[in-house]
N, C-alpha and C. Protein backbone atom coordinates (compact mmCIF):
# COMPACT_ATOMS: atom_id res chain seq x y z
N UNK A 1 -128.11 125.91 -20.88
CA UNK A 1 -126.70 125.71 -20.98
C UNK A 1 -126.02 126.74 -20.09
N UNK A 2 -125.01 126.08 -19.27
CA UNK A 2 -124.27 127.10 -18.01
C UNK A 2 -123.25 127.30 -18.93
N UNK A 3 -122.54 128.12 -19.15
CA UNK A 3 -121.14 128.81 -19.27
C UNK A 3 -120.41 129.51 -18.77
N UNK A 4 -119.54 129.01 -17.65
CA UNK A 4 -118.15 130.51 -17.20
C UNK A 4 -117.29 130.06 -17.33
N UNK A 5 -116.84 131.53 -17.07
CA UNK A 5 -115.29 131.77 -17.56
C UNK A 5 -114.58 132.56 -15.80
N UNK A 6 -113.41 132.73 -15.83
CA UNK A 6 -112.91 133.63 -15.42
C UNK A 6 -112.49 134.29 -15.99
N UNK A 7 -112.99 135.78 -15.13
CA UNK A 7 -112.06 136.76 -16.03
C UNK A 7 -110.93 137.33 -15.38
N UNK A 8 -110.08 138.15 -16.11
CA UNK A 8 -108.65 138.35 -15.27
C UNK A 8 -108.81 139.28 -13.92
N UNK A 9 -108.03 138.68 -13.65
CA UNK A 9 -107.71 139.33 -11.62
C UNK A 9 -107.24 140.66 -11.99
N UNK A 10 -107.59 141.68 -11.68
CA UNK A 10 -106.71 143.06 -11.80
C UNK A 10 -105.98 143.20 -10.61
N UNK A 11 -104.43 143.84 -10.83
CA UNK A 11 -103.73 144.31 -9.41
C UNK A 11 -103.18 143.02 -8.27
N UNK A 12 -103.18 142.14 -9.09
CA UNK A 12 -102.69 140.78 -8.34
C UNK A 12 -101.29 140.83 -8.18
N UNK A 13 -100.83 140.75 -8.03
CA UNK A 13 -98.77 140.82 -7.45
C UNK A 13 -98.53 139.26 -7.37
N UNK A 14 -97.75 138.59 -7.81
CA UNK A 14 -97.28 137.15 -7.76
C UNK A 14 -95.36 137.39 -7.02
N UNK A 15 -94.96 136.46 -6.98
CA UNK A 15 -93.86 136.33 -6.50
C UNK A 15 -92.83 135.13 -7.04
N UNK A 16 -91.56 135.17 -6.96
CA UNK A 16 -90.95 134.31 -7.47
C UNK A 16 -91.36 133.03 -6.97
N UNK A 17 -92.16 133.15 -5.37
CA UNK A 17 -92.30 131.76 -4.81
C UNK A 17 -93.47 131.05 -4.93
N UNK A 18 -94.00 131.68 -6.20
CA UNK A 18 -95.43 130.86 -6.40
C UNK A 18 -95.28 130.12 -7.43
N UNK A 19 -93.78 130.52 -8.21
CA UNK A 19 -93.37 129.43 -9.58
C UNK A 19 -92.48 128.69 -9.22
N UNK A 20 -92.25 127.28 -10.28
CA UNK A 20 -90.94 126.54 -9.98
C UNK A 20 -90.38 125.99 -11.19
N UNK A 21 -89.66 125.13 -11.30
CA UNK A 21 -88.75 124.67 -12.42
C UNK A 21 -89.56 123.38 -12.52
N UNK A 22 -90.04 122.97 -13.47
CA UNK A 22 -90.33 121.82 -13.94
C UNK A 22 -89.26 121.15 -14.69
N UNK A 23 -88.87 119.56 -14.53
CA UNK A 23 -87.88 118.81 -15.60
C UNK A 23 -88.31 117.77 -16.34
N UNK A 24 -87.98 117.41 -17.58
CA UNK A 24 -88.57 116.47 -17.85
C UNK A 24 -87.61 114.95 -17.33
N UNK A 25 -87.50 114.24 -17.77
CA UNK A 25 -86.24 112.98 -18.20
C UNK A 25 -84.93 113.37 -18.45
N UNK A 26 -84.26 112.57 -18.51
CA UNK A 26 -82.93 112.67 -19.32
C UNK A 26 -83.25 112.47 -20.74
N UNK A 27 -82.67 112.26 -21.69
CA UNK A 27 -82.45 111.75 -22.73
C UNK A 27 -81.05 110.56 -22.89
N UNK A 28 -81.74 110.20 -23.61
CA UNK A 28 -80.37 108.99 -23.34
C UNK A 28 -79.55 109.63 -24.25
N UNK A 29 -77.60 108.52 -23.92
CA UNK A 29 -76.56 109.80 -24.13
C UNK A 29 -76.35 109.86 -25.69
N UNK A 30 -75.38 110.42 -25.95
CA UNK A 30 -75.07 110.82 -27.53
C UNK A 30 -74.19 109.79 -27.63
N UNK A 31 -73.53 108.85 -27.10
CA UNK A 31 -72.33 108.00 -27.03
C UNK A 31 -72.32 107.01 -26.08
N UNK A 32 -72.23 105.99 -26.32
CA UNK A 32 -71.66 105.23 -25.41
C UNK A 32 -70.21 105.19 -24.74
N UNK A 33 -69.44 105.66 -25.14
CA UNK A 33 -67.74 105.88 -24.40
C UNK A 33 -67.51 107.25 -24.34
N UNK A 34 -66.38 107.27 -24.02
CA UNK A 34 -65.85 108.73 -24.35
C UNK A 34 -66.14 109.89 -24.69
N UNK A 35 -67.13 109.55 -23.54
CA UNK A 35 -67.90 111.13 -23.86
C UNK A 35 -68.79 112.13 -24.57
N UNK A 36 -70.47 111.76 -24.50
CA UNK A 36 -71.12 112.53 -24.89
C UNK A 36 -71.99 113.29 -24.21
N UNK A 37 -73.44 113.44 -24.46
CA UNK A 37 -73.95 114.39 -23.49
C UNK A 37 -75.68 114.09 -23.89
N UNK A 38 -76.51 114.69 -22.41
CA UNK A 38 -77.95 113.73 -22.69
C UNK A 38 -78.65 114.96 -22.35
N UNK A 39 -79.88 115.29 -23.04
CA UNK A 39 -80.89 116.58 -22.47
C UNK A 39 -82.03 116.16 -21.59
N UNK A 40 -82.18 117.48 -21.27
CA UNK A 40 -83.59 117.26 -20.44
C UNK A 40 -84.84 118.91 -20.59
N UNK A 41 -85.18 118.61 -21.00
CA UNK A 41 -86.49 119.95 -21.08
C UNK A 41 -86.39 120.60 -19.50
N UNK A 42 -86.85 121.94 -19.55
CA UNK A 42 -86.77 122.58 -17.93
C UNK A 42 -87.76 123.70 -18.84
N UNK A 43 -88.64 123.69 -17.66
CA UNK A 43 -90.06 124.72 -18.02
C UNK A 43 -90.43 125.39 -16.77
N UNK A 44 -90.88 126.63 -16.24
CA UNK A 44 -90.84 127.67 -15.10
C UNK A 44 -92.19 127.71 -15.57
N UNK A 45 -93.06 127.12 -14.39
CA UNK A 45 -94.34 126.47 -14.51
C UNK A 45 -95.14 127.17 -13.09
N UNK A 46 -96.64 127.46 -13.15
CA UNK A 46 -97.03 127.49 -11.68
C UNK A 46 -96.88 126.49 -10.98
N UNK A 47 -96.68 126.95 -9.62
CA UNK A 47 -96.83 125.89 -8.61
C UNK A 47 -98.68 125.31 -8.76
N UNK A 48 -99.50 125.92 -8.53
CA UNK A 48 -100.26 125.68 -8.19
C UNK A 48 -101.44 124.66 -9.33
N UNK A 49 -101.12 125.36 -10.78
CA UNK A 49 -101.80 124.15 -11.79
C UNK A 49 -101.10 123.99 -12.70
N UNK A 50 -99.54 123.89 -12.21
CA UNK A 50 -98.15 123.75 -13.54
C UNK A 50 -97.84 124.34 -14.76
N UNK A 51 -99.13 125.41 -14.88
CA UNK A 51 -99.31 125.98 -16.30
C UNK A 51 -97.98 126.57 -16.51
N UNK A 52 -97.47 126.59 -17.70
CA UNK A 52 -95.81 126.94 -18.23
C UNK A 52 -96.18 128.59 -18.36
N UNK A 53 -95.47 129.36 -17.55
CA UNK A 53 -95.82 130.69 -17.53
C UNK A 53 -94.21 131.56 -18.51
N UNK A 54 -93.22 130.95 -18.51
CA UNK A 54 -92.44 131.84 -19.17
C UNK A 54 -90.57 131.93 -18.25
N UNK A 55 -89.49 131.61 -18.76
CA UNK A 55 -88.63 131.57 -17.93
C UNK A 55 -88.26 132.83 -16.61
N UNK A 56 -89.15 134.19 -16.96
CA UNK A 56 -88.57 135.21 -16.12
C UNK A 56 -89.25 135.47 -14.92
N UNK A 57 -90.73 134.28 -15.06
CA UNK A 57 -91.10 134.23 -12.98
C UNK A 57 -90.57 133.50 -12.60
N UNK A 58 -89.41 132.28 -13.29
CA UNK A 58 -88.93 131.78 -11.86
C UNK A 58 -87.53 132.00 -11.86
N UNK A 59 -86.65 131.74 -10.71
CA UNK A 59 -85.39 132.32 -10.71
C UNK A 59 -84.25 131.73 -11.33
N UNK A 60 -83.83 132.07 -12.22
CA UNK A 60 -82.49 132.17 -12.70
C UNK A 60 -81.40 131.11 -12.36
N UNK A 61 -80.90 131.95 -11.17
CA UNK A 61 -79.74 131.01 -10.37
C UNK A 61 -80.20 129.85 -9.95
N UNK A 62 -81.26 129.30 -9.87
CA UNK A 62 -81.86 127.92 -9.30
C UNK A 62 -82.27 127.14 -10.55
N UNK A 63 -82.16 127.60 -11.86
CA UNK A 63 -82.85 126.70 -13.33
C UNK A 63 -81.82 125.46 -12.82
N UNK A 64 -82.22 123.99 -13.63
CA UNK A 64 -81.58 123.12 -13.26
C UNK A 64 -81.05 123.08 -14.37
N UNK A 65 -79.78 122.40 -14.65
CA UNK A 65 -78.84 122.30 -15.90
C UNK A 65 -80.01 121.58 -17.08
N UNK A 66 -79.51 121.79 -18.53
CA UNK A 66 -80.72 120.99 -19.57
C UNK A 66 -79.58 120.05 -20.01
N UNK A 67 -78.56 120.59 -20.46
CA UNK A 67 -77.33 119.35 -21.09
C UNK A 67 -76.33 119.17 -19.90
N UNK A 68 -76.17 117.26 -19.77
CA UNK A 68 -74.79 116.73 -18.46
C UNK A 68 -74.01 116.04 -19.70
N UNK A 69 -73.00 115.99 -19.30
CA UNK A 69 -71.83 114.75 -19.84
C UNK A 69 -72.17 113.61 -19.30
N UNK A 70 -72.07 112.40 -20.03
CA UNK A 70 -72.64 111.26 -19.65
C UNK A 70 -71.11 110.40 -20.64
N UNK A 71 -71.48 108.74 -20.26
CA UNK A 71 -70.62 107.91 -21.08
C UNK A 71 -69.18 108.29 -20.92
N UNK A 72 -68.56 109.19 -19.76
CA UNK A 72 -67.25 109.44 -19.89
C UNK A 72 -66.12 108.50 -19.89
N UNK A 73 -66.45 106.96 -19.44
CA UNK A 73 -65.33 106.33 -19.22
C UNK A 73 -64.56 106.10 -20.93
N UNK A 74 -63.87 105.82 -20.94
CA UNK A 74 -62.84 105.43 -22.29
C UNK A 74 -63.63 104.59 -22.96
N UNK A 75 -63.60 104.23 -24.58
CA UNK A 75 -63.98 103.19 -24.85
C UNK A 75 -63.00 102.11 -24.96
N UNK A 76 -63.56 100.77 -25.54
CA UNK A 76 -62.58 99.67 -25.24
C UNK A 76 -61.33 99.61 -26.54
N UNK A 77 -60.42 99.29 -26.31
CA UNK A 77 -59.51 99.37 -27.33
C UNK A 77 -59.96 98.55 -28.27
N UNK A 78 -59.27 98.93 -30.09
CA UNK A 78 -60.09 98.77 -30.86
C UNK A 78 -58.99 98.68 -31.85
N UNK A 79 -59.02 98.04 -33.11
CA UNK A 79 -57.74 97.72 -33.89
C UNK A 79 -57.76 99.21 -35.01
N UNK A 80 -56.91 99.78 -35.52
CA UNK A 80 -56.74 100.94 -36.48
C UNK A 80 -55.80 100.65 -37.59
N UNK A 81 -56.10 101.01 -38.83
CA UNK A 81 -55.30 101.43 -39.93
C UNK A 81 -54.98 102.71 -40.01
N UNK A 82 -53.98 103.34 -39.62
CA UNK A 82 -53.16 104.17 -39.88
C UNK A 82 -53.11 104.52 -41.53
N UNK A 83 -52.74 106.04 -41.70
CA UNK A 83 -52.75 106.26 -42.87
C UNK A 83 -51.59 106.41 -43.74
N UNK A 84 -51.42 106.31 -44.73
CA UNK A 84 -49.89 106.39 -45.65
C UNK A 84 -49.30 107.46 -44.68
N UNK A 85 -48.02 107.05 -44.34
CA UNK A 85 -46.61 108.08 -44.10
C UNK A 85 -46.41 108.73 -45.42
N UNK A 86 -45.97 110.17 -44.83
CA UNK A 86 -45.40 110.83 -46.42
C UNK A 86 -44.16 110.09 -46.99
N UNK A 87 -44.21 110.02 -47.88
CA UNK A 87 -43.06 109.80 -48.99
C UNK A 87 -41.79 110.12 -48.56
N UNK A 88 -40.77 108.96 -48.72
CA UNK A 88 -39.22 109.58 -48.45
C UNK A 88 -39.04 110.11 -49.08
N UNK A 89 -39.49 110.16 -50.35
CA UNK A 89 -38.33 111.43 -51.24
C UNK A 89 -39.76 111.99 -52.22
N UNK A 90 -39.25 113.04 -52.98
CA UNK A 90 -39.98 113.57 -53.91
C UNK A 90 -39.71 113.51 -55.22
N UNK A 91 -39.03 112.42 -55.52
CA UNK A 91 -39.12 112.21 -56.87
C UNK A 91 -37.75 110.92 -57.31
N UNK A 92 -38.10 109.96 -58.11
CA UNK A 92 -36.91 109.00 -58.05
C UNK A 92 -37.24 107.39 -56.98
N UNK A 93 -38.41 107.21 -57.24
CA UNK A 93 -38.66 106.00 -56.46
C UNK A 93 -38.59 106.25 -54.87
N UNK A 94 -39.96 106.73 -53.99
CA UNK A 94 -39.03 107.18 -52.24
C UNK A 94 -40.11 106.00 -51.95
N UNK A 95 -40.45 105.79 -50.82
CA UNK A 95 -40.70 104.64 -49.84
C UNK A 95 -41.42 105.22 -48.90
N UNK A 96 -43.11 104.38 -48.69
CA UNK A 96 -43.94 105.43 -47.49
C UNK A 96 -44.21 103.41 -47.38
N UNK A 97 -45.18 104.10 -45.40
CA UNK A 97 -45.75 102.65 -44.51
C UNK A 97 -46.75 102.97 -44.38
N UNK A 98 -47.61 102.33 -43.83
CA UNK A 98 -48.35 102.23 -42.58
C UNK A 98 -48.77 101.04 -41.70
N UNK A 99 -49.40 101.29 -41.15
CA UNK A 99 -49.82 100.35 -39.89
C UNK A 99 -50.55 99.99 -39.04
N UNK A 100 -50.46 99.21 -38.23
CA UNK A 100 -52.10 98.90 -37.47
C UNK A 100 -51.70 98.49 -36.24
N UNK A 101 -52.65 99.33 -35.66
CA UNK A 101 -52.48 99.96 -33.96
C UNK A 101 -53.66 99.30 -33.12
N UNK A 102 -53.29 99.10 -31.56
CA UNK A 102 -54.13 98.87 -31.15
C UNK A 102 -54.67 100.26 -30.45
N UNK A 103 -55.88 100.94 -30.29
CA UNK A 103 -55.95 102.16 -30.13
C UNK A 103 -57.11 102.42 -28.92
N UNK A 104 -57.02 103.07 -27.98
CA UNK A 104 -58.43 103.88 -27.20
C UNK A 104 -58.71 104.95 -27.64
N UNK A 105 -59.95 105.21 -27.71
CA UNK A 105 -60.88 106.44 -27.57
C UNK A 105 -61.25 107.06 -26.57
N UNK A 106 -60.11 108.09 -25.74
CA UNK A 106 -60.78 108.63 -24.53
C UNK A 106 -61.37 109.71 -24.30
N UNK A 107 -61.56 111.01 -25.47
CA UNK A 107 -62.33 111.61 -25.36
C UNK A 107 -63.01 112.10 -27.22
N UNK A 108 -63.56 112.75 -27.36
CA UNK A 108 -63.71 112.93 -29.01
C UNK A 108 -62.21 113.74 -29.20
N UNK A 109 -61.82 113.53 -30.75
CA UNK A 109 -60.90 113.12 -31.63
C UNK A 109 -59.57 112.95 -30.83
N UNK A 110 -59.61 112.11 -29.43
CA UNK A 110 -58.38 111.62 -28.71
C UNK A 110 -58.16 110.45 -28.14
N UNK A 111 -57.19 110.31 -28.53
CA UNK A 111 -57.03 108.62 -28.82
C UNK A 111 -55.37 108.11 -27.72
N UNK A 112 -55.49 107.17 -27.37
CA UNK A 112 -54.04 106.45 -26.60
C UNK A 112 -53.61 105.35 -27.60
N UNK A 113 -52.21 105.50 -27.81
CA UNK A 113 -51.80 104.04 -28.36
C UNK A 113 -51.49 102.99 -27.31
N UNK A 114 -51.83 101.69 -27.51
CA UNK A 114 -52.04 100.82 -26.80
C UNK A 114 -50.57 99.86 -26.88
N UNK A 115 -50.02 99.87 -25.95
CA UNK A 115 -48.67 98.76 -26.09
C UNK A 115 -48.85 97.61 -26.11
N UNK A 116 -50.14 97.20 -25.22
CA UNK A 116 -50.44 96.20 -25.21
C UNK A 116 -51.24 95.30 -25.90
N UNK A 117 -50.82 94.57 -27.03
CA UNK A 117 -52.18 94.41 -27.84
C UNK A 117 -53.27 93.95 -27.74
N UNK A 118 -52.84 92.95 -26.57
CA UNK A 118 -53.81 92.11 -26.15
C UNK A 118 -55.17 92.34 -25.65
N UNK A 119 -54.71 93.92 -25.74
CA UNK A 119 -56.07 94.39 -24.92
C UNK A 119 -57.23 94.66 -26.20
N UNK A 120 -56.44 94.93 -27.67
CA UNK A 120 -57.72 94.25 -28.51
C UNK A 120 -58.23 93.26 -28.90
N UNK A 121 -59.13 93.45 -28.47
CA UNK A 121 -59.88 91.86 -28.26
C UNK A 121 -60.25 90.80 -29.87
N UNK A 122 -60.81 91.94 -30.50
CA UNK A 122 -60.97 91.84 -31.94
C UNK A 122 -59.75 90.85 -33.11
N UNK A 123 -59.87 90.16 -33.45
CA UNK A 123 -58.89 89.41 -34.35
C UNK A 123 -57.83 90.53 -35.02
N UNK A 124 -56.62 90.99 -34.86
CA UNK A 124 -55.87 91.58 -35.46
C UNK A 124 -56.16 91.69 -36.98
N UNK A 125 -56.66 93.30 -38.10
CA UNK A 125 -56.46 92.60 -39.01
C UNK A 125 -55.08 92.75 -39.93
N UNK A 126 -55.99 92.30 -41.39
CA UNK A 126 -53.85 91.82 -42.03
C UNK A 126 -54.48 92.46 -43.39
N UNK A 127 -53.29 93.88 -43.43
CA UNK A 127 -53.39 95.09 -44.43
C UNK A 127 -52.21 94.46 -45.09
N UNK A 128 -52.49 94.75 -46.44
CA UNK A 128 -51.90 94.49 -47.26
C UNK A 128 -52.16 95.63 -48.40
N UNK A 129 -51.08 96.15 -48.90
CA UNK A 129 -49.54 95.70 -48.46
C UNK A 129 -49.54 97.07 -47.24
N UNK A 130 -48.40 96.95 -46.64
CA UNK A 130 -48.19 97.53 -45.27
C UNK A 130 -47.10 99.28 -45.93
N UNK A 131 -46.28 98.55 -46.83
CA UNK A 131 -45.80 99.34 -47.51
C UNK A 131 -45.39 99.22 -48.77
N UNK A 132 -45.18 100.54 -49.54
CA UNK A 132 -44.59 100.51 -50.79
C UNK A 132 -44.40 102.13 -51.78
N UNK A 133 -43.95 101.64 -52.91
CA UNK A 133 -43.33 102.68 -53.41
C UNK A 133 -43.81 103.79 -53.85
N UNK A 134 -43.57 105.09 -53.71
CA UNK A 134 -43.86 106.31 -54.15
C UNK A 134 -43.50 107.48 -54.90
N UNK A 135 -44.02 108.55 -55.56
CA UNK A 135 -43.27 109.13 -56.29
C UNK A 135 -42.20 108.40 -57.42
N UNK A 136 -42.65 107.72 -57.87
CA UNK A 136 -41.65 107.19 -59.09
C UNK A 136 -41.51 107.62 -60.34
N UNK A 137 -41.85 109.08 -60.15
CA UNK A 137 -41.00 110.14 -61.38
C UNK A 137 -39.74 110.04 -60.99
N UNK A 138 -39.48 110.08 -62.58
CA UNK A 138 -37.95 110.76 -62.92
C UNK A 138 -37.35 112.71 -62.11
N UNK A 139 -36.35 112.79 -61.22
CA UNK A 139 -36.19 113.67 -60.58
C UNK A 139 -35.37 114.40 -61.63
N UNK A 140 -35.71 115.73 -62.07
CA UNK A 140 -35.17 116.39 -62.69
C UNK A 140 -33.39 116.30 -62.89
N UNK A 141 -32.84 116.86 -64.05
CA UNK A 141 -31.39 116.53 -63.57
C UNK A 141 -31.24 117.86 -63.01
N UNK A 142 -29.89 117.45 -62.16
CA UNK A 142 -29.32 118.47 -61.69
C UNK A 142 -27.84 118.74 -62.21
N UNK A 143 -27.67 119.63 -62.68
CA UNK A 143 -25.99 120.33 -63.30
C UNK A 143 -25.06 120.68 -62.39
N UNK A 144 -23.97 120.21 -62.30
CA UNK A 144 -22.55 120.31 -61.61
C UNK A 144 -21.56 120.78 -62.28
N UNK A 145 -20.97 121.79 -62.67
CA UNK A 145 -19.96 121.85 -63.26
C UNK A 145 -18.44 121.03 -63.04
N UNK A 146 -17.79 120.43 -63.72
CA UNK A 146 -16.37 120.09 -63.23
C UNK A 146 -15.50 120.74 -63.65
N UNK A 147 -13.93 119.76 -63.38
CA UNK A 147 -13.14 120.89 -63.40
C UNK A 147 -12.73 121.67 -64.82
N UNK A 148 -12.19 122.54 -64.45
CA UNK A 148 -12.05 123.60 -65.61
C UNK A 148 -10.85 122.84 -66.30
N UNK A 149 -10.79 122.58 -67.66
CA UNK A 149 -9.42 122.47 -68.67
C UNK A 149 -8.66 123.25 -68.34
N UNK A 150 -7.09 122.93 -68.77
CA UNK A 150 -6.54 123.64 -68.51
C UNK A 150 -6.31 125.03 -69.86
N UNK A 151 -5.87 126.10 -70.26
CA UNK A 151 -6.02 126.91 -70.91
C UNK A 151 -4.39 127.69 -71.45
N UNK A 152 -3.86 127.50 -72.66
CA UNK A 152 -2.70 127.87 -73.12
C UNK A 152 -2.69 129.36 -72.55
N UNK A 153 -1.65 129.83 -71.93
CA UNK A 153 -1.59 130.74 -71.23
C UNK A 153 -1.23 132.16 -72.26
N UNK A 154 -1.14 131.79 -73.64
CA UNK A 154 -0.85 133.04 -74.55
C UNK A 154 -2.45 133.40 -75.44
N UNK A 155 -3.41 132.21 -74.98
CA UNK A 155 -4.50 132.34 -76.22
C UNK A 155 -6.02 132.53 -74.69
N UNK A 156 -6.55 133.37 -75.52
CA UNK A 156 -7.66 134.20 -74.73
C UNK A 156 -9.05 133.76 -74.39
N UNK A 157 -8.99 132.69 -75.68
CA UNK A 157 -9.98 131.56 -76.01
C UNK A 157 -9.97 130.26 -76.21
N UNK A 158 -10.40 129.62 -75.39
CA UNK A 158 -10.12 127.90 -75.91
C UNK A 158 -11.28 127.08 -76.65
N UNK A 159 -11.10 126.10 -77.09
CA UNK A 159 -11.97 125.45 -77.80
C UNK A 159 -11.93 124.10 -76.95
N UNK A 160 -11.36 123.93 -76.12
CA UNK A 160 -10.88 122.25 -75.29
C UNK A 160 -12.35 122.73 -74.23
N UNK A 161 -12.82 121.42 -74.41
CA UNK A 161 -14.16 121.03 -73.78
C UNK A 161 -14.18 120.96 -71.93
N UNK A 162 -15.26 121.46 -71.31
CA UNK A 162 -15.58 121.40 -70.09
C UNK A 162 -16.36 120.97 -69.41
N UNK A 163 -16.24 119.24 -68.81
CA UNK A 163 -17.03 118.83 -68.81
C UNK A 163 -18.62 119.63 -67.91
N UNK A 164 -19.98 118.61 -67.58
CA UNK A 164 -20.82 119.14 -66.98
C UNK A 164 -21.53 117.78 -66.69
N UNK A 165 -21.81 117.21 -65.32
CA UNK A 165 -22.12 116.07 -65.14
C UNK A 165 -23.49 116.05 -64.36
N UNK A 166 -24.69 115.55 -65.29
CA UNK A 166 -25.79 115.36 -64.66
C UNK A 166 -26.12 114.58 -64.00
N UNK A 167 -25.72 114.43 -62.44
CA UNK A 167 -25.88 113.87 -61.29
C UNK A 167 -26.85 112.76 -60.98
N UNK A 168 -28.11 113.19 -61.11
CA UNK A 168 -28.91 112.38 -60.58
C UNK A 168 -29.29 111.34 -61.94
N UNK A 169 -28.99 111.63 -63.43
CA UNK A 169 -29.02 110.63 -64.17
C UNK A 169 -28.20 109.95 -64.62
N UNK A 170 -26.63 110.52 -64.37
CA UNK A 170 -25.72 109.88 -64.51
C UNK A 170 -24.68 110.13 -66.03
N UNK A 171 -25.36 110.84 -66.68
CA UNK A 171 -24.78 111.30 -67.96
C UNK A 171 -23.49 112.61 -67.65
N UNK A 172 -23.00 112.31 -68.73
CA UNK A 172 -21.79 113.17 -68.95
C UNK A 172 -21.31 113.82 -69.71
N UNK A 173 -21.75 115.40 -69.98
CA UNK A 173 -21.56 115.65 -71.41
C UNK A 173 -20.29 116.58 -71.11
N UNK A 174 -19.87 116.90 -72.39
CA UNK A 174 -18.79 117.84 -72.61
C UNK A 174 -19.01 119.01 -73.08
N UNK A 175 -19.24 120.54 -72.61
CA UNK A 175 -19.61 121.51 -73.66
C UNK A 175 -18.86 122.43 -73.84
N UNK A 176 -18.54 123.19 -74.87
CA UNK A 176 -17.41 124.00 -75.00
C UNK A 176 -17.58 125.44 -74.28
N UNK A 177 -16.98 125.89 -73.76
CA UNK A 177 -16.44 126.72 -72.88
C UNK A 177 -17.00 128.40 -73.89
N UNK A 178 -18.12 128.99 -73.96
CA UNK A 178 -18.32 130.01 -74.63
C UNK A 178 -17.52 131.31 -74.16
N UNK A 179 -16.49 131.51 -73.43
CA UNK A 179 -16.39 132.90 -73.10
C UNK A 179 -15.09 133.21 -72.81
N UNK A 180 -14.28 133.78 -72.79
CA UNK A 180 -12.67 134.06 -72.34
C UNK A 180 -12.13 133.53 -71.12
N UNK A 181 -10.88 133.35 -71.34
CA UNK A 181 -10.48 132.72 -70.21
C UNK A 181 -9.50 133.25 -69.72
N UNK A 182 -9.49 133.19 -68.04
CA UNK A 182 -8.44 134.29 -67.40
C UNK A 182 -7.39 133.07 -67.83
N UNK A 183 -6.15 134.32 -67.72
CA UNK A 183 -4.90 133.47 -67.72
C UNK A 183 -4.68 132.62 -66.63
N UNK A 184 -3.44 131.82 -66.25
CA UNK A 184 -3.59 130.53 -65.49
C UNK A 184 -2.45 131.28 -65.25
């Protein structure tokens, strides 16, 4: 039975120009529209029996890129549901919409509204309902004072009622006046 080996070269000196960049493929992209991105392996290999020696014999400034942008054109317009509008009011029956857009995708999370609808191709669809009512609590009342009674100009205290009108429910009470009253 023959057996050799080599054994290591002592005092050998190599050079950047005896290695090179190996690539593999692309990878296909992350997206079809608007933009994603495709890899490729890169290995700093001998020239002479490709063995993968390590990125720092070959040079740097010459590695070939590993990730490109690929799929950049826009995608095709596409129909959207829009999400509830906030609420007209905050309390007391307010009124929110929404709606449906024809929309592009031209880059990740950016979008064009489309004027034209026609350009979605897709059957328009039909949201229901489009709008309706919100917040339909009762809105706290709110207190207004009115006008002041008038007040006998010799007595310090009155007992004649002042009104106080709660606005947003519509009630009307009368309450008596707890405290002195300037003269008139």
């Amino acid at each position: 039975m023959d057996i050799s080996y080599y054994a290591p070269v002592e005092n050998v000196t190599s050079s950047k120009n005896d290695f090179e960049w190996l690539v593999s493929d692309w990878s296909g992209c992350s997206r079809s529209c608007a933009g994603g991105l495709r890899a490729r392996g890169v290995l700093c290999v001998r020239k002479d029996d490709k063995t993968d020696v390590g990125y720092e014999y070959c040079d740097e400034l010459t590695k070939p890129n590993t990730v490109e942008a690929c799929a950049t054109k826009p995608c095709l317009p596409e129909w959207y549901i829009t999400a509830w509008q906030k609420c007209s009011l905050s309390c007391g029956k307010g009124f929110q919409q929404r709606s449906v857009l024809c929309r592009q995708k031209i880059a990740e999370n950016e979008w064009n509204t489309i004027t034209n609808e026609t350009l979605c191709t897709d059957t328009k669809p039909v949201v229901s309902p489009v709008d309706r009512n919100c917040n339909e609590i009762n809105c706290p009342p709110e207190y207004v004072p009115g006008q002041w009674s008038e007040v006998n100009q010799y007595i310090s205290r009155t007992l004649q009622p002042w009104p106080i009108y709660l606005l947003r429910t519509g009630l009307k009470l009368n309450l008596g006046s707890n405290g002195a009253c300037d003269r008139v």
